[in-house]
PDB file of N, CA and C in Angstrom:
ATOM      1  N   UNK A   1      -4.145  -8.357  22.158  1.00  0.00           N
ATOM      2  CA  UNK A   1      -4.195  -6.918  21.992  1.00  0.00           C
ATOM      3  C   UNK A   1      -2.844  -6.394  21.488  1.00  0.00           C
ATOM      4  N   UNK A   2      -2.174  -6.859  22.250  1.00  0.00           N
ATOM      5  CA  UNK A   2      -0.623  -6.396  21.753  1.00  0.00           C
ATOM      6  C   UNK A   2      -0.167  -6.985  20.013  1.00  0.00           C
ATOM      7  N   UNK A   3      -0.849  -7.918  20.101  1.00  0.00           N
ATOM      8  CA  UNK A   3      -0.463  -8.536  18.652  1.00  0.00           C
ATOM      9  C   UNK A   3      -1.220  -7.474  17.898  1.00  0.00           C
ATOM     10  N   UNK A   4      -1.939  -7.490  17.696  1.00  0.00           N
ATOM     11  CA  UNK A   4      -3.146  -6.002  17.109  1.00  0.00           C
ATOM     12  C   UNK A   4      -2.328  -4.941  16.936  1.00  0.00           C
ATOM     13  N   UNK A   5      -1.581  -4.537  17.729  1.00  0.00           N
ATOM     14  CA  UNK A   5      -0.640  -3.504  17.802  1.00  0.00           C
ATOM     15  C   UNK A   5       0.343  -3.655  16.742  1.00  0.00           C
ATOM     16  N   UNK A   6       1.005  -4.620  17.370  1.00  0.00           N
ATOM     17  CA  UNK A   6       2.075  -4.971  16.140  1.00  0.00           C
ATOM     18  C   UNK A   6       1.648  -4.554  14.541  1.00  0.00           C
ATOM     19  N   UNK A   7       0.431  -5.642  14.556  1.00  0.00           N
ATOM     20  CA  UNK A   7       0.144  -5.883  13.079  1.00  0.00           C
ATOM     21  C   UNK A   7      -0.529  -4.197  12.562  1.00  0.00           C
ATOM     22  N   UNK A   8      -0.852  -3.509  13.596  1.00  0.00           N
ATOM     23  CA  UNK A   8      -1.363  -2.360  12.995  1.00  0.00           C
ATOM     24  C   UNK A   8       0.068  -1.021  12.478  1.00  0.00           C
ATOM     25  N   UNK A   9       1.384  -1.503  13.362  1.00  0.00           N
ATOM     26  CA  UNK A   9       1.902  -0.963  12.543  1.00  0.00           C
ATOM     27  C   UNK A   9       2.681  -1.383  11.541  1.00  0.00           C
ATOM     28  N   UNK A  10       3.025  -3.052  11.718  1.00  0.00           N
ATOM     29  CA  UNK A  10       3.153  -3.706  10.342  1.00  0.00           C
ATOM     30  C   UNK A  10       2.511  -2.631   8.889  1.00  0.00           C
ATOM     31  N   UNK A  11       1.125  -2.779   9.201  1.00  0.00           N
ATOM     32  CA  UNK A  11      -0.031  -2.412   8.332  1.00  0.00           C
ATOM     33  C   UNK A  11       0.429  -1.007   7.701  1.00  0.00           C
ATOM     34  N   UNK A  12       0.752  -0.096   8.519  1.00  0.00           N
ATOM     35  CA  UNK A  12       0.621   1.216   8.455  1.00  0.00           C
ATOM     36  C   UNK A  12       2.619   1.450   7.703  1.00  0.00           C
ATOM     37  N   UNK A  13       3.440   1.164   7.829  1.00  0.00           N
ATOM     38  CA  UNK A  13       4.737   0.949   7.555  1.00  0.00           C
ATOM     39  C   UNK A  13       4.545   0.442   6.318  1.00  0.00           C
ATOM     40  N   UNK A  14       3.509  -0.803   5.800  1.00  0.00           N
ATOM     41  CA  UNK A  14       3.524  -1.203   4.641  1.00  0.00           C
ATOM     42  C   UNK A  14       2.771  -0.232   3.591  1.00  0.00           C
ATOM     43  N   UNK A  15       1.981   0.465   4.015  1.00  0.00           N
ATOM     44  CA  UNK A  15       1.029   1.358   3.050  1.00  0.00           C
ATOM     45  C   UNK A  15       2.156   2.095   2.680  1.00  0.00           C
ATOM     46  N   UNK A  16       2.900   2.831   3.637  1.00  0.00           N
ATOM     47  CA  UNK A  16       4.098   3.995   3.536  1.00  0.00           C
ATOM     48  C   UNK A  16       5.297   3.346   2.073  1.00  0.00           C
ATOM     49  N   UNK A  17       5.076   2.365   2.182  1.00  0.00           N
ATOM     50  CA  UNK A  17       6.021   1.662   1.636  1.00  0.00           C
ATOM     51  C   UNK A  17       5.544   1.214   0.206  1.00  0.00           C
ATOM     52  N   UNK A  18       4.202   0.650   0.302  1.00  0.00           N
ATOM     53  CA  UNK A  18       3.542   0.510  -0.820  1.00  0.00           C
ATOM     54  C   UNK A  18       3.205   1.973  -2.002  1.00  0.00           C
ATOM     55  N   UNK A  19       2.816   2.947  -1.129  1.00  0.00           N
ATOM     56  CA  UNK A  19       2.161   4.456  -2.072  1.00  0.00           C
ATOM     57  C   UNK A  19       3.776   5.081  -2.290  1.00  0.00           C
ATOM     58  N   UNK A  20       4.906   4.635  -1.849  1.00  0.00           N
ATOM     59  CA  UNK A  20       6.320   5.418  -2.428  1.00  0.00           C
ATOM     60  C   UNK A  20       6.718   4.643  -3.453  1.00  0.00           C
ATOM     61  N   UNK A  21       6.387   3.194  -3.267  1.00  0.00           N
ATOM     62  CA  UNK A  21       6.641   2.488  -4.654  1.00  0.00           C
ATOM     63  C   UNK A  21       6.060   2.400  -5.242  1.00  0.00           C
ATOM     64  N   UNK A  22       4.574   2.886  -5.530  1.00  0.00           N
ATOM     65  CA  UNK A  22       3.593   3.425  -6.376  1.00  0.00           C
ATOM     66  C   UNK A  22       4.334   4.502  -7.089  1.00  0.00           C
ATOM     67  N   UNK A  23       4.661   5.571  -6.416  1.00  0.00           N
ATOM     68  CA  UNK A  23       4.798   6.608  -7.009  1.00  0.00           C
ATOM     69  C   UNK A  23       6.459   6.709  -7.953  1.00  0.00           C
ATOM     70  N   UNK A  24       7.579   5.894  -7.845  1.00  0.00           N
ATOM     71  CA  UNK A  24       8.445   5.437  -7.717  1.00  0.00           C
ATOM     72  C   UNK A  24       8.336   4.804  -9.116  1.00  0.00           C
ATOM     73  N   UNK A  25       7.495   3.414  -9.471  1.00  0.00           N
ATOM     74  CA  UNK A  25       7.180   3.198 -10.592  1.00  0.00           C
ATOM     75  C   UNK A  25       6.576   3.775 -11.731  1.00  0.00           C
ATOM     76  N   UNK A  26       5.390   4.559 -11.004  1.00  0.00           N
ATOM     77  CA  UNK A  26       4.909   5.338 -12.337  1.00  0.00           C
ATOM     78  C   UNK A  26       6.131   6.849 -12.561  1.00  0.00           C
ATOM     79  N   UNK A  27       6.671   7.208 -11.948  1.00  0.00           N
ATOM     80  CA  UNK A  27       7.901   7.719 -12.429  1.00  0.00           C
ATOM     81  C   UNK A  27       8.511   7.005 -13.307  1.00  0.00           C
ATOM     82  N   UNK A  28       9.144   5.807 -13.277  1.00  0.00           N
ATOM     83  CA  UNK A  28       9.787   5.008 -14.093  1.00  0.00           C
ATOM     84  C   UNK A  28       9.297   4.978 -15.443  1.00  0.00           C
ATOM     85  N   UNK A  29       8.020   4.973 -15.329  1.00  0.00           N
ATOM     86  CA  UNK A  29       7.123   4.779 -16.464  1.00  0.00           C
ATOM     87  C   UNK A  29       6.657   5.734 -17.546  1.00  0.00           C
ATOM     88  N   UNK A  30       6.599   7.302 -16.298  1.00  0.00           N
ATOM     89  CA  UNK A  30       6.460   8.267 -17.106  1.00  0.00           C
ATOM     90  C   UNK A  30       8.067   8.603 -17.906  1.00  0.00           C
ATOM     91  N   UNK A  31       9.329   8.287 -17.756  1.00  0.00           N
ATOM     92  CA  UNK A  31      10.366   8.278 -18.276  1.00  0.00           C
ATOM     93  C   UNK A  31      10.425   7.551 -19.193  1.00  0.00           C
ATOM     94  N   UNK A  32       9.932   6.722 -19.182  1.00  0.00           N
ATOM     95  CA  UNK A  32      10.342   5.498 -19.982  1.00  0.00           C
ATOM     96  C   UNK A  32       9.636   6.104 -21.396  1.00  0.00           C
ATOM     97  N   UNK A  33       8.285   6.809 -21.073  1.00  0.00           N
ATOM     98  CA  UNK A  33       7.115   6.902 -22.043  1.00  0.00           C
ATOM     99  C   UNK A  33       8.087   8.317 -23.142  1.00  0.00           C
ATOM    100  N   UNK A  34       8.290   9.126 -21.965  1.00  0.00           N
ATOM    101  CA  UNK A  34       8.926  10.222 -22.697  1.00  0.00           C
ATOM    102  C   UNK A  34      10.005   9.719 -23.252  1.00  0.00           C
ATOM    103  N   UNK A  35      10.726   8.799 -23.069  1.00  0.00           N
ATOM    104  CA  UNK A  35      12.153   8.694 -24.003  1.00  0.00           C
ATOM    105  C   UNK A  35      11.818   7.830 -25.055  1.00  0.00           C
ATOM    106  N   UNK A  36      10.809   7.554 -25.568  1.00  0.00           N
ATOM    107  CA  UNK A  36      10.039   6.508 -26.638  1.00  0.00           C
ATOM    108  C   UNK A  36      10.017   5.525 -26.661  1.00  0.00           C
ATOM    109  N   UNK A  37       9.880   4.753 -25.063  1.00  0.00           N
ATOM    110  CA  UNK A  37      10.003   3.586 -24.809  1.00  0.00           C
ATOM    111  C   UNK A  37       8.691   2.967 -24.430  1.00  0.00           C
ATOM    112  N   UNK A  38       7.666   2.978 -25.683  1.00  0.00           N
ATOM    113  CA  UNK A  38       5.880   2.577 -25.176  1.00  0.00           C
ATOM    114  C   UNK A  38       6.090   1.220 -24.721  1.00  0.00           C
ATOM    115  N   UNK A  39       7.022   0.524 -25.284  1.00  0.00           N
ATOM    116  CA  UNK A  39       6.231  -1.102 -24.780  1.00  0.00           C
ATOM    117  C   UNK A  39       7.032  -1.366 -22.912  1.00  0.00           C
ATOM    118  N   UNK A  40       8.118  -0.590 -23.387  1.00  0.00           N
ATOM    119  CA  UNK A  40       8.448  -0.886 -21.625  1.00  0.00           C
ATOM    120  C   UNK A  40       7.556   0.400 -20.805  1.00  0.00           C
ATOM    121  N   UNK A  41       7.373   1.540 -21.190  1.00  0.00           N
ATOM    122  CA  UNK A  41       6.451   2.243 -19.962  1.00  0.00           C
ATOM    123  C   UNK A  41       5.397   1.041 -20.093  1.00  0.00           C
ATOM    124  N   UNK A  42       4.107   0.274 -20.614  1.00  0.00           N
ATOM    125  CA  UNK A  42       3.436  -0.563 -20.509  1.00  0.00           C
ATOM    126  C   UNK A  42       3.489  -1.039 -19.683  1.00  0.00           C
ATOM    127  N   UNK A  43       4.615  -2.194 -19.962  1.00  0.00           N
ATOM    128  CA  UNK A  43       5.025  -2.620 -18.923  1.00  0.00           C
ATOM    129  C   UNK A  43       5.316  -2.519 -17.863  1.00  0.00           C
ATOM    130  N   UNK A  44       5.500  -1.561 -17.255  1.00  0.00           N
ATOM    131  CA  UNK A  44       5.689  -0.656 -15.764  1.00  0.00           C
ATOM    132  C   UNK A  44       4.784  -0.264 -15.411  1.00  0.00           C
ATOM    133  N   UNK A  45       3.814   0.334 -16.462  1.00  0.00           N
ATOM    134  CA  UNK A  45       2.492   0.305 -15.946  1.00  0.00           C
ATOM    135  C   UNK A  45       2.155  -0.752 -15.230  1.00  0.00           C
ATOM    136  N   UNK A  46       1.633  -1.680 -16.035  1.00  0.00           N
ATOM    137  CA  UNK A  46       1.468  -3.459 -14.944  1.00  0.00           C
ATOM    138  C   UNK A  46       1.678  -3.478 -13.756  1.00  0.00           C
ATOM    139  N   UNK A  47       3.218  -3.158 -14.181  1.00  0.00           N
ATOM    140  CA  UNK A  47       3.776  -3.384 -12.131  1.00  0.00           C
ATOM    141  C   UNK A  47       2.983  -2.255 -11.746  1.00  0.00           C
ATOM    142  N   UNK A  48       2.903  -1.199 -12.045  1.00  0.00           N
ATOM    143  CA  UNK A  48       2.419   0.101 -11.008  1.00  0.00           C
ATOM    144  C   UNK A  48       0.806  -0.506 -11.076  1.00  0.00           C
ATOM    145  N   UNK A  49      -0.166  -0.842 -11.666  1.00  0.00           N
ATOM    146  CA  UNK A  49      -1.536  -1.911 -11.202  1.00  0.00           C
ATOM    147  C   UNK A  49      -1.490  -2.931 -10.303  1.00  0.00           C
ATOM    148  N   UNK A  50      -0.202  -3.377  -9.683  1.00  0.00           N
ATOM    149  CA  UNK A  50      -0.042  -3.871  -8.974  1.00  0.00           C
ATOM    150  C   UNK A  50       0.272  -3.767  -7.809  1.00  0.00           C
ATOM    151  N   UNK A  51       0.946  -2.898  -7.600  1.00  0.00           N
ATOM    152  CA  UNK A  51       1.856  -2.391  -6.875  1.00  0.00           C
ATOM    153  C   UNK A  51       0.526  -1.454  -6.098  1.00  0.00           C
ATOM    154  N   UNK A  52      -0.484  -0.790  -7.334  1.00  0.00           N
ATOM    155  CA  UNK A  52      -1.318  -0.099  -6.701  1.00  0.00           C
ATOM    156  C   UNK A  52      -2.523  -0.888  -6.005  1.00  0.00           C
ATOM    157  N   UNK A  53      -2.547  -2.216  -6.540  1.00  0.00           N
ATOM    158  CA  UNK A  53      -3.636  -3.097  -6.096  1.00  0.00           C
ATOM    159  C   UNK A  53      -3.324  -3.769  -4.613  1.00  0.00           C
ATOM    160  N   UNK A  54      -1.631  -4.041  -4.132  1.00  0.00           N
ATOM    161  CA  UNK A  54      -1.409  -4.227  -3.073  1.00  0.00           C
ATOM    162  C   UNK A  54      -1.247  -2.959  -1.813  1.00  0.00           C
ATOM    163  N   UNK A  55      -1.588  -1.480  -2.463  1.00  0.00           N
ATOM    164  CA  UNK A  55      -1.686  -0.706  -1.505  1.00  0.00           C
ATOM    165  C   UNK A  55      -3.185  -0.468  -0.882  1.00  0.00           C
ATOM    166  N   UNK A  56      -4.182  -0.812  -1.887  1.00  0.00           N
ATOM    167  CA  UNK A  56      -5.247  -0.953  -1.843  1.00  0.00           C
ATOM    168  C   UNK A  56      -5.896  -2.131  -0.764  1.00  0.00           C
ATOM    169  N   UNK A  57      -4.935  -3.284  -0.652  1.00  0.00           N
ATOM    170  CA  UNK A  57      -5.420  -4.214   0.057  1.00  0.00           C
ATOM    171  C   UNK A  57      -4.788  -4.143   1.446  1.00  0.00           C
ATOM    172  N   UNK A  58      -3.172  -3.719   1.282  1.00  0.00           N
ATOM    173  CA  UNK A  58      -3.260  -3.034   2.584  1.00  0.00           C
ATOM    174  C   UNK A  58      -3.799  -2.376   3.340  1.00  0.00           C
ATOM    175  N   UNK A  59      -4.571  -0.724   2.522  1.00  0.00           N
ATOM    176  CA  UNK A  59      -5.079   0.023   2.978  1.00  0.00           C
ATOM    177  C   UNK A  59      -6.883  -0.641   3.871  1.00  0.00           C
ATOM    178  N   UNK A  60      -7.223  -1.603   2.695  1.00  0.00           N
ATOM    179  CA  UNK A  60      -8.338  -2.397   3.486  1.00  0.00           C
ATOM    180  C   UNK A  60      -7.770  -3.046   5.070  1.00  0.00           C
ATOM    181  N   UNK A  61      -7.095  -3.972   4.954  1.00  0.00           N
ATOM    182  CA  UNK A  61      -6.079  -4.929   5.682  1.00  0.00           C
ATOM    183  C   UNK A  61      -6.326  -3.455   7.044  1.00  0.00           C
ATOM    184  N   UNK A  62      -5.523  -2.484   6.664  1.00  0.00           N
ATOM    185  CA  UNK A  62      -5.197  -1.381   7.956  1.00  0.00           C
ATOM    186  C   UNK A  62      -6.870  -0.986   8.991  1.00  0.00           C
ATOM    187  N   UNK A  63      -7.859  -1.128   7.754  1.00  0.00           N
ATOM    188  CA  UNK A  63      -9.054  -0.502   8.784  1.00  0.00           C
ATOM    189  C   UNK A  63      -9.392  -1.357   9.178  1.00  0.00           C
ATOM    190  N   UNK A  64      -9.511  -3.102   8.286  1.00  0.00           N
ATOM    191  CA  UNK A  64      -9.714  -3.599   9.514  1.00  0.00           C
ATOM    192  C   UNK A  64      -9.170  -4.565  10.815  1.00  0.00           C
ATOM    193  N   UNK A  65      -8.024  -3.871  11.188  1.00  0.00           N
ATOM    194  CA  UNK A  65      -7.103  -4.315  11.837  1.00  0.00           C
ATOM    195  C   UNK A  65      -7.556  -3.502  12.962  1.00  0.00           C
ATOM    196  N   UNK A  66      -7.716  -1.759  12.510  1.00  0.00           N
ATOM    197  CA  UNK A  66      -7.934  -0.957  13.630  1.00  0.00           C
ATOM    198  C   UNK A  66      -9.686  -1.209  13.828  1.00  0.00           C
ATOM    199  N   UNK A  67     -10.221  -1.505  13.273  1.00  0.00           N
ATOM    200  CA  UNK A  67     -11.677  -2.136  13.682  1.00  0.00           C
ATOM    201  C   UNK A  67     -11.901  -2.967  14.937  1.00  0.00           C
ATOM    202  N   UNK A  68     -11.063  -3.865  15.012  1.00  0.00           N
ATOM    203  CA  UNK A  68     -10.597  -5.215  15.604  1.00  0.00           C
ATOM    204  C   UNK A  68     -10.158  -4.683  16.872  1.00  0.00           C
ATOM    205  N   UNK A  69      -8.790  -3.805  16.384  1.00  0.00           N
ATOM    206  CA  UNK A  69      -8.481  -3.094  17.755  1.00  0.00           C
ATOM    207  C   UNK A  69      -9.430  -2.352  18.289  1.00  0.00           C
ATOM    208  N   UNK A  70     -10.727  -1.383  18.018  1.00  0.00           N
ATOM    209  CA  UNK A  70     -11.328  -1.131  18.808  1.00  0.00           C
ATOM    210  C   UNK A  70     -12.357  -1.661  19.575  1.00  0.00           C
ATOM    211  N   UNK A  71     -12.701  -2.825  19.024  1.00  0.00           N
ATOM    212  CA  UNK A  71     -13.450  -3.651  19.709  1.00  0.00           C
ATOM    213  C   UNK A  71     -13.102  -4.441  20.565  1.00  0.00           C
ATOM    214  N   UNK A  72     -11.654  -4.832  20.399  1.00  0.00           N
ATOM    215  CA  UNK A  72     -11.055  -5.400  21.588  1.00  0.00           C
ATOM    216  C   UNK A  72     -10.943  -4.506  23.032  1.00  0.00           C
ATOM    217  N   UNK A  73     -10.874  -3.502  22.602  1.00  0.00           N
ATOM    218  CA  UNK A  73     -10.344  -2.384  23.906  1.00  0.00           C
ATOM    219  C   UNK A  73     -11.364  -2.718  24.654  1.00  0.00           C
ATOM    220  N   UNK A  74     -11.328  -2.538  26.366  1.00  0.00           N
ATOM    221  CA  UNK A  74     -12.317  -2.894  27.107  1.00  0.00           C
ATOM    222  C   UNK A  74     -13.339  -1.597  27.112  1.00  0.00           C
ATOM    223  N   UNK A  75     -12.942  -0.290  27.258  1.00  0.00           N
ATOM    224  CA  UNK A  75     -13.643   0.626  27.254  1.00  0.00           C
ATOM    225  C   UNK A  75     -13.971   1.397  25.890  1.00  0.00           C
ATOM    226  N   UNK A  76     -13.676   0.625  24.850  1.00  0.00           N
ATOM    227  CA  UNK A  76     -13.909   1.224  23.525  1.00  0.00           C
ATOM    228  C   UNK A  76     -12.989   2.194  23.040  1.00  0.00           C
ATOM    229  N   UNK A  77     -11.941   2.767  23.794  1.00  0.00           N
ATOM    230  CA  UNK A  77     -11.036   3.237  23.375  1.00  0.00           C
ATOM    231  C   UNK A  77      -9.648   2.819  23.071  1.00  0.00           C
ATOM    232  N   UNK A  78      -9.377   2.863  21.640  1.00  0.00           N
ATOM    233  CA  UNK A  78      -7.928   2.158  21.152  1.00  0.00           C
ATOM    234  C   UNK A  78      -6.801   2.842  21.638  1.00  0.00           C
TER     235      UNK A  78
END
């Protein structure tokens, strides 16, 4: 149970972390685009598909972590 804990705020610390470096890159990118730099915004794009694809799997990863935790609880409450 306690491990559950942990990993749920592992989980929740990493999303925080993942959607600022989401937003962080496509900044980069929208700069890059405006100063006439298409093949590197592109490229930053990429990372930001990525970057957005690992917030995505976190964000899965987080519900069902807290899934887990509620089924573990003895009285159904996490």
């Amino acid at each position: 149970m306690n491990t559950l804990r942990n990993l749920l705020r592992i989980l929740t610390a990493g999303l925080v972390f993942w959607l600022m470096g989401l937003g962080v890159v496509l900044a980069v990118s929208s700069l890059l685009h405006s100063v006439g730099d298409a093949a590197g915004a592109a490229v930053v794009r990429y990372v930001a598909l990525g970057v957005g694809i690992f917030a995505i799997l976190d964000l899965i990863l987080l519900v069902l972590v807290l899934a887990m935790l509620h089924l573990a609880s003895p009285d159904g409450d996490a």
